[in-house]
Protein backbone atom coordinates (compact mmCIF):
# COMPACT_ATOMS: atom_id res chain seq x y z
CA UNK A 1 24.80 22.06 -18.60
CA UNK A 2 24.08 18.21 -18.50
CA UNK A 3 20.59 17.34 -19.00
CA UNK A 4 18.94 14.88 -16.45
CA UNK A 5 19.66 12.11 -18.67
CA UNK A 6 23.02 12.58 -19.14
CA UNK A 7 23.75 13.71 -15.71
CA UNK A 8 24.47 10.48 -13.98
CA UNK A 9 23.49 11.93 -10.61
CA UNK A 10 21.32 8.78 -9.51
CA UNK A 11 23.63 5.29 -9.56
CA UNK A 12 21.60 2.28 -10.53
CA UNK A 13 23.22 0.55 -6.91
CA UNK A 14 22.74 3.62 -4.99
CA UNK A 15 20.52 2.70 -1.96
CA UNK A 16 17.72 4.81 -0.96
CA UNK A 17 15.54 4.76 2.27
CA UNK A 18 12.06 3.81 1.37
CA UNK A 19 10.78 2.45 4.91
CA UNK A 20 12.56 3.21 7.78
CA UNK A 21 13.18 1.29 11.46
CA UNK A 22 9.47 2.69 12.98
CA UNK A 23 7.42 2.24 9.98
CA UNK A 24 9.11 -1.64 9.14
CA UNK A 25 8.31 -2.66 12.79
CA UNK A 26 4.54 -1.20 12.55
CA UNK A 27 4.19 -3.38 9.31
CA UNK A 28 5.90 -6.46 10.83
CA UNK A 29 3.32 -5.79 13.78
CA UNK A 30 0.30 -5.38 11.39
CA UNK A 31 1.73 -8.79 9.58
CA UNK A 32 1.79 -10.68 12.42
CA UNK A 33 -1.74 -9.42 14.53
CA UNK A 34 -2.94 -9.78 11.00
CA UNK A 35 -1.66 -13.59 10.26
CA UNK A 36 -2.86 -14.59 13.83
CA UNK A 37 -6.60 -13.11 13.39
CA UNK A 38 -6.93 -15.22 10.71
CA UNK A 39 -5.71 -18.57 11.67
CA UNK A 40 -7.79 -18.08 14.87
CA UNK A 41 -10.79 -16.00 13.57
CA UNK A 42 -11.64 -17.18 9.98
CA UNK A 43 -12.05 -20.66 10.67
CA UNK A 44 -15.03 -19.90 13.16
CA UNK A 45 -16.95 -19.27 9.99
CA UNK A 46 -15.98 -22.79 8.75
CA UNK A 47 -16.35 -24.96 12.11
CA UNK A 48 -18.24 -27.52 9.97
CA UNK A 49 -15.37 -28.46 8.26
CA UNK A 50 -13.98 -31.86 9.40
CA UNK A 51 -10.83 -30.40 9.99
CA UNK A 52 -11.67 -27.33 12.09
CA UNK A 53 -13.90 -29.67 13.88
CA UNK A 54 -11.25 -31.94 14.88
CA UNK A 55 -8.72 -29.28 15.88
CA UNK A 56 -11.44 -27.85 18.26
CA UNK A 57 -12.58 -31.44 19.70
CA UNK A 58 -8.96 -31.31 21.44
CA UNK A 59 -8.84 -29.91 24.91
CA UNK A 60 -8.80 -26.55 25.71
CA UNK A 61 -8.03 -26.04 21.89
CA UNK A 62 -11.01 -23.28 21.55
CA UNK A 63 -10.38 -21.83 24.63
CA UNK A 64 -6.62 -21.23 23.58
CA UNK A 65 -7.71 -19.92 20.08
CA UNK A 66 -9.82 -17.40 21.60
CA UNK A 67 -6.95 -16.30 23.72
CA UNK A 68 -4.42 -16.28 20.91
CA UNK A 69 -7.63 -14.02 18.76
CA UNK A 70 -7.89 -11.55 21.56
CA UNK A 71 -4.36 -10.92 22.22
CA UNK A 72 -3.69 -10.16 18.47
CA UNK A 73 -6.53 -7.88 18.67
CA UNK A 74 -4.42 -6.02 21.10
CA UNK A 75 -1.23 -5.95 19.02
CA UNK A 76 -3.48 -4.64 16.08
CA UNK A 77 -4.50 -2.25 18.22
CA UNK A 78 -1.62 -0.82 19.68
CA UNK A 79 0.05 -0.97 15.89
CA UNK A 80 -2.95 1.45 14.89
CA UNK A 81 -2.52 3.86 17.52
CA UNK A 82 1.17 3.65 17.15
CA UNK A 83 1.01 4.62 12.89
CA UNK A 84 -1.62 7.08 13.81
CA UNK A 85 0.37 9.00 16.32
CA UNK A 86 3.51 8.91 13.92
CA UNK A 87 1.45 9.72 11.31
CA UNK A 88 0.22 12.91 13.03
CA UNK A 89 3.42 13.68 15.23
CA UNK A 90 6.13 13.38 12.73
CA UNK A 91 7.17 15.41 9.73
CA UNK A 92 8.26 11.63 7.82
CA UNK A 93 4.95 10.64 8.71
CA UNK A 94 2.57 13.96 7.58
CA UNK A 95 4.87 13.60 4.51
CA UNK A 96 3.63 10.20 4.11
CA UNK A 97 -0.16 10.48 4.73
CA UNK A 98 0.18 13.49 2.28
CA UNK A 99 1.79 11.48 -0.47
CA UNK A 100 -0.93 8.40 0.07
CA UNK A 101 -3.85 10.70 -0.49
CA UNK A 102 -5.55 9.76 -3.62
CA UNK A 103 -5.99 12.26 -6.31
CA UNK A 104 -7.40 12.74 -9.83
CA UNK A 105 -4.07 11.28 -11.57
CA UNK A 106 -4.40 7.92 -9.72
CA UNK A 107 -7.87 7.71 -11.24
CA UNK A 108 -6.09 8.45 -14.47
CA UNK A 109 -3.80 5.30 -13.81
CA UNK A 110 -6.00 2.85 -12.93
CA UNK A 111 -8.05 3.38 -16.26
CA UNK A 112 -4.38 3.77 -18.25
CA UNK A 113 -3.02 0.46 -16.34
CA UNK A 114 -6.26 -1.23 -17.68
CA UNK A 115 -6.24 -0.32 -20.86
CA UNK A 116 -2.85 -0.83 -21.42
CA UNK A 117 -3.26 -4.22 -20.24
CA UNK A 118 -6.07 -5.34 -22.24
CA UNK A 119 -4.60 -4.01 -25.26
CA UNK A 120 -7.64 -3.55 -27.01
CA UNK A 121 -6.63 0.51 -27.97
CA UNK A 122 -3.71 -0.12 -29.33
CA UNK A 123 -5.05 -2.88 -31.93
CA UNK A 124 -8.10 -0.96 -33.33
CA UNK A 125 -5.23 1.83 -34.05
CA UNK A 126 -3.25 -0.65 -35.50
CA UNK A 127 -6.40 -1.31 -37.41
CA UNK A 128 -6.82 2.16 -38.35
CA UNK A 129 -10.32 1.57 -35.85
CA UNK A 130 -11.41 4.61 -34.80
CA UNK A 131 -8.00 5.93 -35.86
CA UNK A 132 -8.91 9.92 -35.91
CA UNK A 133 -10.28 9.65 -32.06
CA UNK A 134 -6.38 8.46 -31.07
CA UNK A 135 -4.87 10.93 -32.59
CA UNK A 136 -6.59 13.77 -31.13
CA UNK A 137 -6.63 12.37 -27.62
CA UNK A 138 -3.71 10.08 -27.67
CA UNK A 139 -4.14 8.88 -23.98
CA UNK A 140 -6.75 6.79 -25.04
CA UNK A 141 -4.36 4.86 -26.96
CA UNK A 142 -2.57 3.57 -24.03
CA UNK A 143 0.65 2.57 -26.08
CA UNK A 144 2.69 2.35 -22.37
CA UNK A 145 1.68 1.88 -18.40
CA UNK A 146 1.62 5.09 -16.46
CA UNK A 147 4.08 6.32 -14.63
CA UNK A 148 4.26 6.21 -10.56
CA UNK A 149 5.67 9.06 -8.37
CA UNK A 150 6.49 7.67 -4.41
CA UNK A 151 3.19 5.80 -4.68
CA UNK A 152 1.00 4.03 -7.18
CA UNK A 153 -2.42 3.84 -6.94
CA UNK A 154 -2.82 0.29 -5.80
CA UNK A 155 -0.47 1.28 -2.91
CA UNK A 156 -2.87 3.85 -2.13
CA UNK A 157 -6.13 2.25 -2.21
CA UNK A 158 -4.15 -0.83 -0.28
CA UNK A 159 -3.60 1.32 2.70
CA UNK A 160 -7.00 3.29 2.96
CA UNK A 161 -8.18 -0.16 2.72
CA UNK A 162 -6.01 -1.00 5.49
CA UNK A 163 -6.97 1.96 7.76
CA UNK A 164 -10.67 1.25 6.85
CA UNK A 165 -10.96 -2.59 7.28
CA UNK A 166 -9.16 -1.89 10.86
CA UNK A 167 -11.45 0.53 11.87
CA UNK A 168 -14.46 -1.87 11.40
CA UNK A 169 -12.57 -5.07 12.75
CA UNK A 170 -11.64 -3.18 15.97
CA UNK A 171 -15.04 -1.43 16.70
CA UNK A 172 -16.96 -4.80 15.91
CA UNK A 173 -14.70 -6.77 17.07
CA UNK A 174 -14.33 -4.91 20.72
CA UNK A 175 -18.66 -4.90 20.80
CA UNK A 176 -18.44 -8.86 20.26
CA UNK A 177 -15.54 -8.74 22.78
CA UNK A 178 -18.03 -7.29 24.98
CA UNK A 179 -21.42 -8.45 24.74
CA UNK A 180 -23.26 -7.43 27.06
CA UNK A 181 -21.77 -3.98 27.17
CA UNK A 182 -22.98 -4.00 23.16
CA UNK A 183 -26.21 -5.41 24.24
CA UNK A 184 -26.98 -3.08 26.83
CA UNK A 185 -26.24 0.24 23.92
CA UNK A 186 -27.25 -1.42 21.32
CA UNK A 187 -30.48 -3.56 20.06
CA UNK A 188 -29.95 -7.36 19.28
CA UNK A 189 -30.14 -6.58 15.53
CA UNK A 190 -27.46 -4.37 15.85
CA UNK A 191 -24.77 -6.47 17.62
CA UNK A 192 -26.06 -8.84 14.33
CA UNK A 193 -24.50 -6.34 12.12
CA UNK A 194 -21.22 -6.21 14.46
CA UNK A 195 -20.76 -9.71 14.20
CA UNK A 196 -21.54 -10.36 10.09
CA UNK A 197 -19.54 -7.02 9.47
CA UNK A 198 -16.44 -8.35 11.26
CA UNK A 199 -16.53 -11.87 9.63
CA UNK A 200 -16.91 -10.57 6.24
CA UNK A 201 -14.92 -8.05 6.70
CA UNK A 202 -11.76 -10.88 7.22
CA UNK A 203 -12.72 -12.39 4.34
CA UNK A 204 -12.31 -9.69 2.40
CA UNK A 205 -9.27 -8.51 3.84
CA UNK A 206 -7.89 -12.29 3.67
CA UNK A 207 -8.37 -12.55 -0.40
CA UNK A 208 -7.06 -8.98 -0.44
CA UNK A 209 -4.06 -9.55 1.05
CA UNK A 210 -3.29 -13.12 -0.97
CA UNK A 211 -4.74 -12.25 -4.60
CA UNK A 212 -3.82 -8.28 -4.75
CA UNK A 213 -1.06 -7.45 -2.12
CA UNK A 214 1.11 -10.58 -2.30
CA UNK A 215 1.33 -10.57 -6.33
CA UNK A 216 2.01 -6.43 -6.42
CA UNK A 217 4.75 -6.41 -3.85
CA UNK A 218 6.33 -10.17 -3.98
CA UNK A 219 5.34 -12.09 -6.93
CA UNK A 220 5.47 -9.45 -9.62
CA UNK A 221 7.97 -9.93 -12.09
CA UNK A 222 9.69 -7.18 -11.33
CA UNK A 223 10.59 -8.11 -7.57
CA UNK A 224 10.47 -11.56 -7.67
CA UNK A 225 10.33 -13.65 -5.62
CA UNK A 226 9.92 -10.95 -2.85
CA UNK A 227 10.60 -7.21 -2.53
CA UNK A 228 12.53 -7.05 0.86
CA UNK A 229 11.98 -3.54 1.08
CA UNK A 230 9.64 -4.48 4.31
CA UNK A 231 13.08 -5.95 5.52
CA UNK A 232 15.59 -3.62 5.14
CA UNK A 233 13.30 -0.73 4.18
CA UNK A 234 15.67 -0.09 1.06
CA UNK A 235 15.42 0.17 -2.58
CA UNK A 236 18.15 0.45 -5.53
CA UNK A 237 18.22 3.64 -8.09
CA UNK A 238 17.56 0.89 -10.44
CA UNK A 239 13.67 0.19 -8.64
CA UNK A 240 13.60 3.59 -8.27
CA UNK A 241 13.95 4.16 -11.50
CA UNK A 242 11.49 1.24 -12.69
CA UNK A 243 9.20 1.32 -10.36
CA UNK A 244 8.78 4.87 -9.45
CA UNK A 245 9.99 6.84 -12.41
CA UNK A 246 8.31 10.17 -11.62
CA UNK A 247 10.13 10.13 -8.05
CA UNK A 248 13.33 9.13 -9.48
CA UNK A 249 13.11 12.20 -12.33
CA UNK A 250 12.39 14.65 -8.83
CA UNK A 251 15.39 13.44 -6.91
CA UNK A 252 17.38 13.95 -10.04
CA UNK A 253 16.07 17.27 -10.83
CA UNK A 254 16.37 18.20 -6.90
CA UNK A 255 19.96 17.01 -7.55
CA UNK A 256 20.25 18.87 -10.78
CA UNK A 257 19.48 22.33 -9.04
CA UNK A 258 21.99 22.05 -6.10
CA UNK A 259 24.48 20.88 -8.74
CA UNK A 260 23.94 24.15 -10.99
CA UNK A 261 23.66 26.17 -7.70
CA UNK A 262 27.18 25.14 -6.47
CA UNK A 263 28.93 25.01 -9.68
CA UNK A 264 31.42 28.05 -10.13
CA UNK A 265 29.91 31.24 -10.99
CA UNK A 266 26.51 30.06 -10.35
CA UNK A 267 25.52 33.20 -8.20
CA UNK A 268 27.79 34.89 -9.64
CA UNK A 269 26.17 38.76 -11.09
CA UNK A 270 27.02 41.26 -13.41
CA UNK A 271 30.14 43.24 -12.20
CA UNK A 272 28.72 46.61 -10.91
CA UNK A 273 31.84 48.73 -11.59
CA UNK A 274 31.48 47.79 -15.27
């Protein structure tokens, strides 16, 4: 029998469905409610700027901002309840959540990616530092970078970060939409908190998004100068293979089986009349 290596059963051009039609339209939604909150939310906390200043001095320019603000608070919105509902209603979906779950391994990964990035193991072996500890637990010596299965665990913590930040900016964000609903539930201090939490909260996502998500998905060397997965929703047994080696090694071992299972004499048993 042909081992896994050998086997050839994945092509490096072979095309695989990572994202499909539903779930690239609810990230093109959550990329464009997302892009518009910020160009008309974040520079509210910057209105002293010369620039923001001037943009707002022209007529009816705030007046359309907060219009523009609002109505991408309703696309986020609906894009929320829309993953939410496939997530729950849908087997692709269930699979998905299931998959994005953090575990103990992805604790394992960030603290291997880390290590093997600073390096700092792998000379003090070299420097036969602290050389008997490496040997007897050699995953201290971080000599490569872990292995992924579907999803790492920056994708992971990117998307609970997702599903948390929009929790906050919605529920803040519809109290400030409403004040004097929020006022009438809540105490003054309160609606405070609603309106520092949902500022902050942008900022955070904003840096997020440009310092962590853009480099790990477009400018990494290995995609650049953009993965267009979140365009075509498709990736190469190649990027499988590089990217996602422990899901590459499951397809070929699920291929592996139903090979062996429909080869000739496969269920084939000892002859009874013998």
């Amino acid at each position: 029998m042909q081992t896994l290596k050998e086997s050839g059963l994945i092509r490096d051009d072979e095309i695989f469905l990572r994202m499909n039609l539903a779930e690239r339209i609810q990230h093109i939604l959550l990329v464009v409610s997302f892009t518009l909150l910020v160009l008309t939310g974040l520079p509210l906390m910057f209105y002293e700027l010369r620039i923001f200043k001037s943009i707002f001095s022209l007529e009816n320019a705030f007046a359309f901002r907060g219009l523009l603000h609002r109505a991408a608070a309703v696309i986020l919105i609906v894009d929320m309840a829309w993953h939410s509902a496939y997530t729950v209603l849908t087997r692709r979906g269930r699979q998905n959540f299931r998959e994005l779950l953090p575990g103990w391994k992805d604790g394992r990964d960030a603290v291997a990616l880390f290590g093997y990035n600073v390096g700092l193991s792998g000379w003090l072996y070299r420097k036969g530092i602290l050389k008997a500890f490496f040997d007897r637990h050699p995953f201290w010596k971080f000599e490569n970078p872990p292995e992924y299965g579907r999803y790492n665990f920056i994708e992971k913590f990117e998307y609970l970060s997702v599903a948390w930040g929009s929790v906050v900016m919605i529920l803040s964000g519809f109290f400030m939409w409403n004040v004097e609903l929020s006022l009438g539930i809540f105490p003054l201090w309160v609606h405070d908190i609603f309106v520092i939490a949902h500022g902050y909260e942008a900022m955070l996502a904003f840096l997020a998004i440009i310092i962590w998500h853009m480099y790990n998905v477009h400018l990494n060397p290995e995609v650049f100068p953009m993965s267009k997965v979140w365009l075509n929703g498709r990736i190469s047994g190649h990027e499988l293979k590089t990217l996602h080696p422990l899901e590459y090694r499951k397809i070929l071992s699920e291929r592996q089986r139903s090979l062996d299972a429909s080869s000739p004499g496969a269920e084939s048993g000892p002859d009874p009349a013998r």
